[in-house]
Protein backbone atom coordinates (compact mmCIF):
# COMPACT_ATOMS: atom_id res chain seq x y z
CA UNK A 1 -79.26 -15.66 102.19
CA UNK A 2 -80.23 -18.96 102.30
CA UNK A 3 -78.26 -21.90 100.89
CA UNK A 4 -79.90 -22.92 97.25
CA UNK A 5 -79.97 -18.64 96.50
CA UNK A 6 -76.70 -18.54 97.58
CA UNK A 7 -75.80 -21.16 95.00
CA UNK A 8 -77.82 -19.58 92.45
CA UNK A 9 -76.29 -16.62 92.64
CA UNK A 10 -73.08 -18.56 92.59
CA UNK A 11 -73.28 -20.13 89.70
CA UNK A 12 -74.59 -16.73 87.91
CA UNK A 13 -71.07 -14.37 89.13
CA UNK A 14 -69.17 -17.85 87.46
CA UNK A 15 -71.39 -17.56 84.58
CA UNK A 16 -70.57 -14.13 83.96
CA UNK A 17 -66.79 -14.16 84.43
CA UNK A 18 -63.89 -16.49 83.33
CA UNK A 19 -62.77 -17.14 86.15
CA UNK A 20 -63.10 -15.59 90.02
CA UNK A 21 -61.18 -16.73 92.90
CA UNK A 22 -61.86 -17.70 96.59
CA UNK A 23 -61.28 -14.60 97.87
CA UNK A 24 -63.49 -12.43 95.71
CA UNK A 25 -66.07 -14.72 95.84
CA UNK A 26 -66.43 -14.46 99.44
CA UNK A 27 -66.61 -10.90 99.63
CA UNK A 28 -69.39 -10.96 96.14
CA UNK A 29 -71.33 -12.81 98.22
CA UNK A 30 -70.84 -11.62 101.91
CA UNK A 31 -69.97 -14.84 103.24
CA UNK A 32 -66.64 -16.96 104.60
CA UNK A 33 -63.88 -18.67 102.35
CA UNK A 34 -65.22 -21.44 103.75
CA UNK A 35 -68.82 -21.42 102.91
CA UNK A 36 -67.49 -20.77 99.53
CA UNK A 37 -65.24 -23.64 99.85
CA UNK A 38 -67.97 -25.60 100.44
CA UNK A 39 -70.81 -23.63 97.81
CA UNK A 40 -68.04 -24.59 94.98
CA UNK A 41 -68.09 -28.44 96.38
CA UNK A 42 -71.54 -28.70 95.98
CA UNK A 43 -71.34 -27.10 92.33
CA UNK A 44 -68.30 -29.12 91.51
CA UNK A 45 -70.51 -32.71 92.46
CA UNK A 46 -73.55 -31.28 90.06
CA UNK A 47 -70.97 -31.14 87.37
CA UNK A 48 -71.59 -27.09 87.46
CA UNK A 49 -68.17 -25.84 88.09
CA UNK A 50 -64.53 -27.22 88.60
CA UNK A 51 -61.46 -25.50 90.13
CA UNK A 52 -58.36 -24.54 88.07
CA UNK A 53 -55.61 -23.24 89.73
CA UNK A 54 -57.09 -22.22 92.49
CA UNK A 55 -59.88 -20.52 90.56
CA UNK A 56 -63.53 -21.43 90.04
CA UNK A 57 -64.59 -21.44 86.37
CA UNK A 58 -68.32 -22.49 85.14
CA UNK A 59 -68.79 -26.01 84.10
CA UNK A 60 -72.15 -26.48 82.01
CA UNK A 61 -72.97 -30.12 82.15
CA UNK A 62 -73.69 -30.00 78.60
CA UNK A 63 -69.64 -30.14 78.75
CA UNK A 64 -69.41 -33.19 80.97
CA UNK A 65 -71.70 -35.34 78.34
CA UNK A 66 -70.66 -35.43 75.23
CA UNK A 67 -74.59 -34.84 73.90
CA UNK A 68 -74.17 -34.10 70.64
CA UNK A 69 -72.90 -36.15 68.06
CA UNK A 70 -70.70 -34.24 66.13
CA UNK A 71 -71.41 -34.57 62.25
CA UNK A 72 -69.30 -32.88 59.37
CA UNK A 73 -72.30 -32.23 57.48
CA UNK A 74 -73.51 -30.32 59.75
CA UNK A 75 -70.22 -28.64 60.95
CA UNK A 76 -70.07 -26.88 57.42
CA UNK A 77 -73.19 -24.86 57.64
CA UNK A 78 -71.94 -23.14 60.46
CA UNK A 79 -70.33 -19.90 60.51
CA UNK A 80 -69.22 -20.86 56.58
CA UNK A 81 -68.60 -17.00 55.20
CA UNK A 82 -66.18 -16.49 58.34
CA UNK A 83 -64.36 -20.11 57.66
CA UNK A 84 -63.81 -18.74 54.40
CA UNK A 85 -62.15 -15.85 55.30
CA UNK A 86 -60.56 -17.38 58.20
CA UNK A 87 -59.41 -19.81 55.81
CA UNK A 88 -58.32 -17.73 53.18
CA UNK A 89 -56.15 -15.90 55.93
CA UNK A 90 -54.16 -19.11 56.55
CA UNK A 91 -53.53 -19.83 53.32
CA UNK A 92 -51.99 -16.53 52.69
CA UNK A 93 -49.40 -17.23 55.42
CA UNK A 94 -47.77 -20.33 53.51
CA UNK A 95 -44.64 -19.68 52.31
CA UNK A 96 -42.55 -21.67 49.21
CA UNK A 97 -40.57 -24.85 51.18
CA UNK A 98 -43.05 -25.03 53.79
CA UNK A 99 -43.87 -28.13 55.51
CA UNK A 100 -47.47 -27.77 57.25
CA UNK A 101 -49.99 -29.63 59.26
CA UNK A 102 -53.91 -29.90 58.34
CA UNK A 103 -55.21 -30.43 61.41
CA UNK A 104 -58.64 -31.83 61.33
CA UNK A 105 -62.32 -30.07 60.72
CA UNK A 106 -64.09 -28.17 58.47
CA UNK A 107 -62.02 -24.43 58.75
CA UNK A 108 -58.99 -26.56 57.88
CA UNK A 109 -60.95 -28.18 54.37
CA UNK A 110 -61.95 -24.71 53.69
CA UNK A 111 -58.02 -23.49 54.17
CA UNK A 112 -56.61 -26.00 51.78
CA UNK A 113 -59.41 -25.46 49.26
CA UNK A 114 -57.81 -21.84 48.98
CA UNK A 115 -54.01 -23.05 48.92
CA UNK A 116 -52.36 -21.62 45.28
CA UNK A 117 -52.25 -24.02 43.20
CA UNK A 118 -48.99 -26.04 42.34
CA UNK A 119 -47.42 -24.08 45.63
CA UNK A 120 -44.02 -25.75 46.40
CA UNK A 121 -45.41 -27.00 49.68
CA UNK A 122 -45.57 -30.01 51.53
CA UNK A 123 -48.61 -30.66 53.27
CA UNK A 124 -49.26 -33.48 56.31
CA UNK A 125 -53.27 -34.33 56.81
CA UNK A 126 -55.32 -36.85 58.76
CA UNK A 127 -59.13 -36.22 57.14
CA UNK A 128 -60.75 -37.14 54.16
CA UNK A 129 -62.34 -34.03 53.36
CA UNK A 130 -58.97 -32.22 53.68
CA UNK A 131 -56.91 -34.70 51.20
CA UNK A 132 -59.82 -33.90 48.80
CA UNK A 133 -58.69 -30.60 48.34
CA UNK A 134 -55.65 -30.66 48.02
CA UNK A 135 -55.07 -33.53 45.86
CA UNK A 136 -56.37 -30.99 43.55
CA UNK A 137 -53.60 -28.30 43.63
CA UNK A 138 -50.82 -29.87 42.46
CA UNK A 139 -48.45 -28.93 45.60
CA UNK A 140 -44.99 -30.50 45.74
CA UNK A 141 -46.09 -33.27 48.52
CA UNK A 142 -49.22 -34.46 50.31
CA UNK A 143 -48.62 -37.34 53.36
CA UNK A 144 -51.76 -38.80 54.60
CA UNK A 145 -52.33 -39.94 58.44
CA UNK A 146 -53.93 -43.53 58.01
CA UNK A 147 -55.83 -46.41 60.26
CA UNK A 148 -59.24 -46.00 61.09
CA UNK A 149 -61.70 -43.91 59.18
CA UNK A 150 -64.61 -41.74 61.24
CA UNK A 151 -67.01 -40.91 58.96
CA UNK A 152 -68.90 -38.36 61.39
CA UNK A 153 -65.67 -36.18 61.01
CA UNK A 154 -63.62 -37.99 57.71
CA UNK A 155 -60.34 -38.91 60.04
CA UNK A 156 -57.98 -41.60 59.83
CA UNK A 157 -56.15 -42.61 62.87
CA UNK A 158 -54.45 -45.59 64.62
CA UNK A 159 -51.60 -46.48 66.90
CA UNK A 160 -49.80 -47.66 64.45
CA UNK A 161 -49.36 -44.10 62.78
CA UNK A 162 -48.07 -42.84 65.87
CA UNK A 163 -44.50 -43.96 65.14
CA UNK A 164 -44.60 -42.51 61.66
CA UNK A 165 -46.25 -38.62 63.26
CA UNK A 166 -43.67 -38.63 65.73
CA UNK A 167 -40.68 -38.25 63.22
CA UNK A 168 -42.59 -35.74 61.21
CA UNK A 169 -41.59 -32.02 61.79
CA UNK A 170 -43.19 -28.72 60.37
CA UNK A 171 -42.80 -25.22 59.60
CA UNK A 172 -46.13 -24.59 60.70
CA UNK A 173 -49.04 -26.16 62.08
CA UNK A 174 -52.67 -24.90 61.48
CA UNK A 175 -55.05 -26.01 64.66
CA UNK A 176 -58.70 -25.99 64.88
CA UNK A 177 -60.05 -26.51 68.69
CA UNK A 178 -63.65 -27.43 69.45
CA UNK A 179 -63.40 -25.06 72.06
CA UNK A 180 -60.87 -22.46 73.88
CA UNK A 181 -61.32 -21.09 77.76
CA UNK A 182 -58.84 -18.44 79.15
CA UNK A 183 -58.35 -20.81 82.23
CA UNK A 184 -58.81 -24.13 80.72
CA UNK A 185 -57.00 -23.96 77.28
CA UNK A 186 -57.52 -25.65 74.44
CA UNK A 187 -60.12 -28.38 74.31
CA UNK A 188 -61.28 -31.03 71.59
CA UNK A 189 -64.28 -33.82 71.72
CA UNK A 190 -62.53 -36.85 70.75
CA UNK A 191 -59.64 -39.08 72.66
CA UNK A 192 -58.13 -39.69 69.15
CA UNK A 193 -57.93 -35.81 68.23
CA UNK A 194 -56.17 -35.33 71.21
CA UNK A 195 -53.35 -37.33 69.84
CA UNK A 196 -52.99 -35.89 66.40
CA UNK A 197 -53.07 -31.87 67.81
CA UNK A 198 -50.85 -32.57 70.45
CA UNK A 199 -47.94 -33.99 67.80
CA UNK A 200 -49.25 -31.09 65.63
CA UNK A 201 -48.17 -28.72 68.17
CA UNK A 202 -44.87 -30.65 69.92
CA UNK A 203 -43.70 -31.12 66.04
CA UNK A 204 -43.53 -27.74 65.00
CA UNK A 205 -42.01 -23.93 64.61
CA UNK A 206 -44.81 -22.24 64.46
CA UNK A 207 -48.45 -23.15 65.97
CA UNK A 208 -51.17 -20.93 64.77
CA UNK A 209 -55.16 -21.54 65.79
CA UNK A 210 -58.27 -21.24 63.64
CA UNK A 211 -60.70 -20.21 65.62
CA UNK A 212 -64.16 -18.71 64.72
CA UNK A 213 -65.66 -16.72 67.49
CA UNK A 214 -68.16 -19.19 68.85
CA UNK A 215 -65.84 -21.19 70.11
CA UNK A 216 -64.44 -18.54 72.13
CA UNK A 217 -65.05 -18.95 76.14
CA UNK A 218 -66.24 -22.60 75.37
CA UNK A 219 -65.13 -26.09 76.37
CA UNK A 220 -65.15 -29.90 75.45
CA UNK A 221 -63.92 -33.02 77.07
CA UNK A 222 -60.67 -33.32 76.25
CA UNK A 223 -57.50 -30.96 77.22
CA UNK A 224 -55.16 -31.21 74.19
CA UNK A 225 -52.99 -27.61 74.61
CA UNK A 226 -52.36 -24.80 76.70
CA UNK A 227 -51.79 -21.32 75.77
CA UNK A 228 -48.46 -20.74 76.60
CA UNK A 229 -47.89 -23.32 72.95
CA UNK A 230 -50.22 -21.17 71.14
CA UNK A 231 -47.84 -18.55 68.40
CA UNK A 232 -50.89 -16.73 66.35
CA UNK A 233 -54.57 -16.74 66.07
CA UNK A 234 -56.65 -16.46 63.12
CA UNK A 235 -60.53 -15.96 63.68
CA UNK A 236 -63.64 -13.74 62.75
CA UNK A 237 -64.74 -9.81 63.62
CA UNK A 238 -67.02 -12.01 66.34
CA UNK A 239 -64.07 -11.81 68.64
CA UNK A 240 -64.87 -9.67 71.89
CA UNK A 241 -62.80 -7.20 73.49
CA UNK A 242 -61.45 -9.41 76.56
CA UNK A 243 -60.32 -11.81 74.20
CA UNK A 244 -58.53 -9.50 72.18
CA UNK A 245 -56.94 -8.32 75.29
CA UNK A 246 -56.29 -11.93 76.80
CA UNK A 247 -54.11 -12.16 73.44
CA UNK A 248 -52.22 -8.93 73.91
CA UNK A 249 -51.12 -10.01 77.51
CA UNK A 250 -50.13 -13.30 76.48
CA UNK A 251 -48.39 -11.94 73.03
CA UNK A 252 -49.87 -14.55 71.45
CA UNK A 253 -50.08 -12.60 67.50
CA UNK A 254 -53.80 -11.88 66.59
CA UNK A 255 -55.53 -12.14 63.20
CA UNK A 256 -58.87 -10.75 62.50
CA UNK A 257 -60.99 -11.25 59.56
């Protein structure tokens, strides 16, 4: 087989699969470790593949270059009936005295537009278009992330918040990823989303995902969480059957709607 089919065919088993090690790889494609070793380098300098853990996991380049610029506007035409119900699943799960986190994104405006109103709740944000909704239930307590303000996605951050975030603690923290991979966790776009999910998640009980099912087997720049700090999952009947089982194994508690 000669080299660029080889590589072709490569890049279609990694394609297909979330994940395949050196081993099977060689014997997929009748060749050495080696010249696998070496196939995967020459994928890995394209940008077309990267190596987790000893595995080899497609990289589309689309993920290296951050493309498109991500727009709120936008972001709410997508997938909007399962947000809603997504939404209206996580809202279902508060509890009176709870202390949450908003994370960022349009699931999480769609969540707190469904919150009951004058719920004894106190509720920690960092977006614009979240704070808009619930200034209008009447809960017991709304604290606001501030600094900066990015209009393509309505946040507010700065260092200077930091110090404030880290003493804040919840019952429960409700997480929206750009993107989740089996092998490469939970991903986001931004440097400055990184920092809020990852307080999100170090700063509380429980940690439970919004996820609709396009995001599913998908990843952006930036590693902000693994699964291993991942509680529940919330997302839409989009969800495929290895993913459901992926859940299972890890006992991570599953939520479809």
């Amino acid at each position: 087989m000669a080299n660029t089919e080889r590589l072709e065919k490569l890049k279609s088993i990694l394609i297909k699969s979330n994940g395949v090690g050196i081993k099977e790889l060689s014997k997929e494609l009748g060749v050495t470790e080696m010249t696998v070793r070496r196939d995967l380098k020459s994928l890995m300098e394209t940008g077309d593949a990267v190596i987790v853990r000893g595995v080899a996991v497609y990289r589309p380049k689309a993920i290296s270059v951050e493309a498109q610029v991500y727009s709120i506007e936008d972001e709410k035409k997508v997938m909007r009936e399962e947000k809603e119900r997504i939404g209206k699943k996580a809202a279902e799960m508060l509890e009176v005295g709870d202390v949450i986190f908003l994370d960022v994104g349009t699931t999480l405006e769609k969540m707190a537009s469904l919150i009951s109103d004058n719920m004894q709740i106190t509720a920690m944000c960092f977006a614009a278009n979240t704070l808009f909704q619930l200034q209008k239930k009447n809960i017991s307590q709304i604290i606001m992330g501030g600094g900066y303000y990015h209009p393509s996605s309505t946040v507010f951050e700065s260092e200077a918040m930091l110090p404030i975030m880290k003493g804040l603690r919840a019952t429960k923290a409700f997480i929206a990823p750009a993107a989740v991979d089996m092998a490469l966790g939970l991903t986001c776009s931004v440097p400055y989303d990184k920092t809020i999910k990852e307080l999100e998640i170090k700063n509380s009980q429980k940690r439970i995902l919004l996820i609709t099912s396009n995001k599913f087997g998908k990843v952006k720049s930036t590693l902000f969480g693994t699964w291993d700090q991942v509680d529940a999952v919330i997302t839409d009947k989009g969800i495929t059957e290895d993913w459901i089982s992926f859940f299972k194994e890890k006992e991570i508690e599953l939520f479809i709607v």
